[in-house]
Protein backbone atom coordinates (compact mmCIF):
# COMPACT_ATOMS: atom_id res chain seq x y z
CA UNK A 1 -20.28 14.33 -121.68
CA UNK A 2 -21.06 10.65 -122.26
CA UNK A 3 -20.82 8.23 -119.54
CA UNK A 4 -17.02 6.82 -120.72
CA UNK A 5 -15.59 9.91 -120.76
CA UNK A 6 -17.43 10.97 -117.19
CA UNK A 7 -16.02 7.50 -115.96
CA UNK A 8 -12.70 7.89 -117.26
CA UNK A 9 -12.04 11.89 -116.07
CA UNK A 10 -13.74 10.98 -112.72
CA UNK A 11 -10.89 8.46 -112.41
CA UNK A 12 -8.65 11.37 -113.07
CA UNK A 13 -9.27 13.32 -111.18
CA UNK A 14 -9.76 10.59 -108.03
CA UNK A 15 -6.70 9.64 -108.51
CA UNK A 16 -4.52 12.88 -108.75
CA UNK A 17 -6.22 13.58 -105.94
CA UNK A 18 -4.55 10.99 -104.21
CA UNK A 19 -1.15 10.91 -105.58
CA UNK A 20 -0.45 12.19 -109.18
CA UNK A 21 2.19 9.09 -109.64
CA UNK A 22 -0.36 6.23 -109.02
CA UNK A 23 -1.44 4.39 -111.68
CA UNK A 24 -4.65 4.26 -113.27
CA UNK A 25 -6.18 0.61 -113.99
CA UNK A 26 -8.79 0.31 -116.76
CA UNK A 27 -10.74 -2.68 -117.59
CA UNK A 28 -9.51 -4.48 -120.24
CA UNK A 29 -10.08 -3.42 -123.84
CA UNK A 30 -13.31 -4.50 -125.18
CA UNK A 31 -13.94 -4.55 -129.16
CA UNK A 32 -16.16 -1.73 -129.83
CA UNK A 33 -15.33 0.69 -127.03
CA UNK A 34 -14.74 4.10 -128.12
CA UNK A 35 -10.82 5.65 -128.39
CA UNK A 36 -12.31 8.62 -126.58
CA UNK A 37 -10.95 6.89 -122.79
CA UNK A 38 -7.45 5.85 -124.20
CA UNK A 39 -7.25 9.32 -125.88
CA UNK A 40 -7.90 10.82 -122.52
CA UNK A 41 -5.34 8.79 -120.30
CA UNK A 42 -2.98 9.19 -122.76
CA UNK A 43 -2.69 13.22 -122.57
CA UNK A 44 -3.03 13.06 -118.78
CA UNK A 45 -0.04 11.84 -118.28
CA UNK A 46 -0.50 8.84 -115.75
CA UNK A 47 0.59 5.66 -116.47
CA UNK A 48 -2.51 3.20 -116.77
CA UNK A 49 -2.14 -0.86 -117.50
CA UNK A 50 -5.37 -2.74 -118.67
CA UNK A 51 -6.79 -4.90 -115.76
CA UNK A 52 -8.95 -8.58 -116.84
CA UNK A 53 -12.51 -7.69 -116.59
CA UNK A 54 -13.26 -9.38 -113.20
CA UNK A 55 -10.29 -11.10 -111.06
CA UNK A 56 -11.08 -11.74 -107.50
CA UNK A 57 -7.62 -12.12 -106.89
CA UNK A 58 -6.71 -8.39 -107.91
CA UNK A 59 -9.74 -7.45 -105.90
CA UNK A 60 -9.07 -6.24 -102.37
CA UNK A 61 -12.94 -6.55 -101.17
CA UNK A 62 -12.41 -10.29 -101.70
CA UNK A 63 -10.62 -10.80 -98.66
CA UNK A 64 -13.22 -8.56 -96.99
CA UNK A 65 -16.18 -11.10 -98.03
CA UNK A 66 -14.23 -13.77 -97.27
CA UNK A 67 -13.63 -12.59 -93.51
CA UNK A 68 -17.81 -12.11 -93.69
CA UNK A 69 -18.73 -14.94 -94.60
CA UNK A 70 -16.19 -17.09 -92.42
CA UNK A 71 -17.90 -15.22 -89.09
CA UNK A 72 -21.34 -16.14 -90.57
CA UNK A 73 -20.44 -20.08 -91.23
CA UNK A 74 -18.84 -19.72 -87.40
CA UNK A 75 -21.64 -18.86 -85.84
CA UNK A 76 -23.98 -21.17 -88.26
CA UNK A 77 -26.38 -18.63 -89.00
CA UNK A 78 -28.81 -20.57 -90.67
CA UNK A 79 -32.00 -19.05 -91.03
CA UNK A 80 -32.89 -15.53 -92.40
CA UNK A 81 -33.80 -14.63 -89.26
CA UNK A 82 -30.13 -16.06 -87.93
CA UNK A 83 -28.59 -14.50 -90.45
CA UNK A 84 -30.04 -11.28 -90.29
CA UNK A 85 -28.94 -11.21 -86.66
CA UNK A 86 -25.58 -12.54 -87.05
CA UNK A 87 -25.11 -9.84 -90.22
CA UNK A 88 -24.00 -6.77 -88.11
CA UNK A 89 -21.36 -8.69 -85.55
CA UNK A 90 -19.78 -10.32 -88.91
CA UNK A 91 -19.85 -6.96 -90.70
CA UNK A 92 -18.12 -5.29 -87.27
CA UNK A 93 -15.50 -7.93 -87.37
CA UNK A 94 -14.11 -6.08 -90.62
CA UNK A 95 -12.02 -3.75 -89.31
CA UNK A 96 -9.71 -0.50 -90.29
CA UNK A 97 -6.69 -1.80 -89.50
CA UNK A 98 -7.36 -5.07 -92.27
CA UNK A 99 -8.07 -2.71 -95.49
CA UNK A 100 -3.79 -2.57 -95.76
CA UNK A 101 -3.66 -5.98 -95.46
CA UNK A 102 -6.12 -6.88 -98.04
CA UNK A 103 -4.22 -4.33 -100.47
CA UNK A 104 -1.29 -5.58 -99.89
CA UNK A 105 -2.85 -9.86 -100.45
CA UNK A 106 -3.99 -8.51 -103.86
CA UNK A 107 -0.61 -7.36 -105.03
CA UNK A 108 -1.15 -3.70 -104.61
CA UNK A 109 1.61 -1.09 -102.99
CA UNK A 110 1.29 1.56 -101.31
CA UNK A 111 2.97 4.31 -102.90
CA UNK A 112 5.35 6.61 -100.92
């Protein structure tokens, strides 16, 4: 099994996992990529859209970083040794309860 096709029924199976009526996203079509994924998502029944290769504002980590690095600039860590320190306490201010929220910022819904 080549790496596409491992990619693409790993998806598959991740994602029926979850809920067999959420959609699939794929990057975007690129000029020599094999029919072999389409072919795949097409007989598994779930709907699939192509996504742009990278766009931070469909990507729910963004927020995540963004949260980071505002605790970091807070508490001026400014050295690697600073910064090293300071990592943990602006990783810990991440929590749980924001992962819905940064879903939710990117445009995605929850389904029911």
């Amino acid at each position: 099994m080549n790496s596409i096709r491992a990619t693409v029924v790993m998806m598959l199976a991740l994602t029926s996992a979850v809920n067999a009526e959420a959609p699939v996203g794929q990057p975007a079509p690129v000029v020599n990529m094999p029919r072999e994924p389409r072919a795949l998502l097409d007989g598994s029944g779930f709907a699939y859209r192509y996504l742009p290769a990278y766009s931070p504002d469909l990507n729910p980590i963004e927020p995540i970083w963004a949260k980071v690095k505002a605790e970091l600039r807070r508490v001026a860590a400014r050295t690697a040794e600073a910064l090293h320190q300071a990592l943990g306490p602006a990783l810990n201010s991440v929590t749980p309860q924001n992962a819905p929220g940064c879903f939710r910022h990117c445009g995605y819904v929850r389904p029911n």
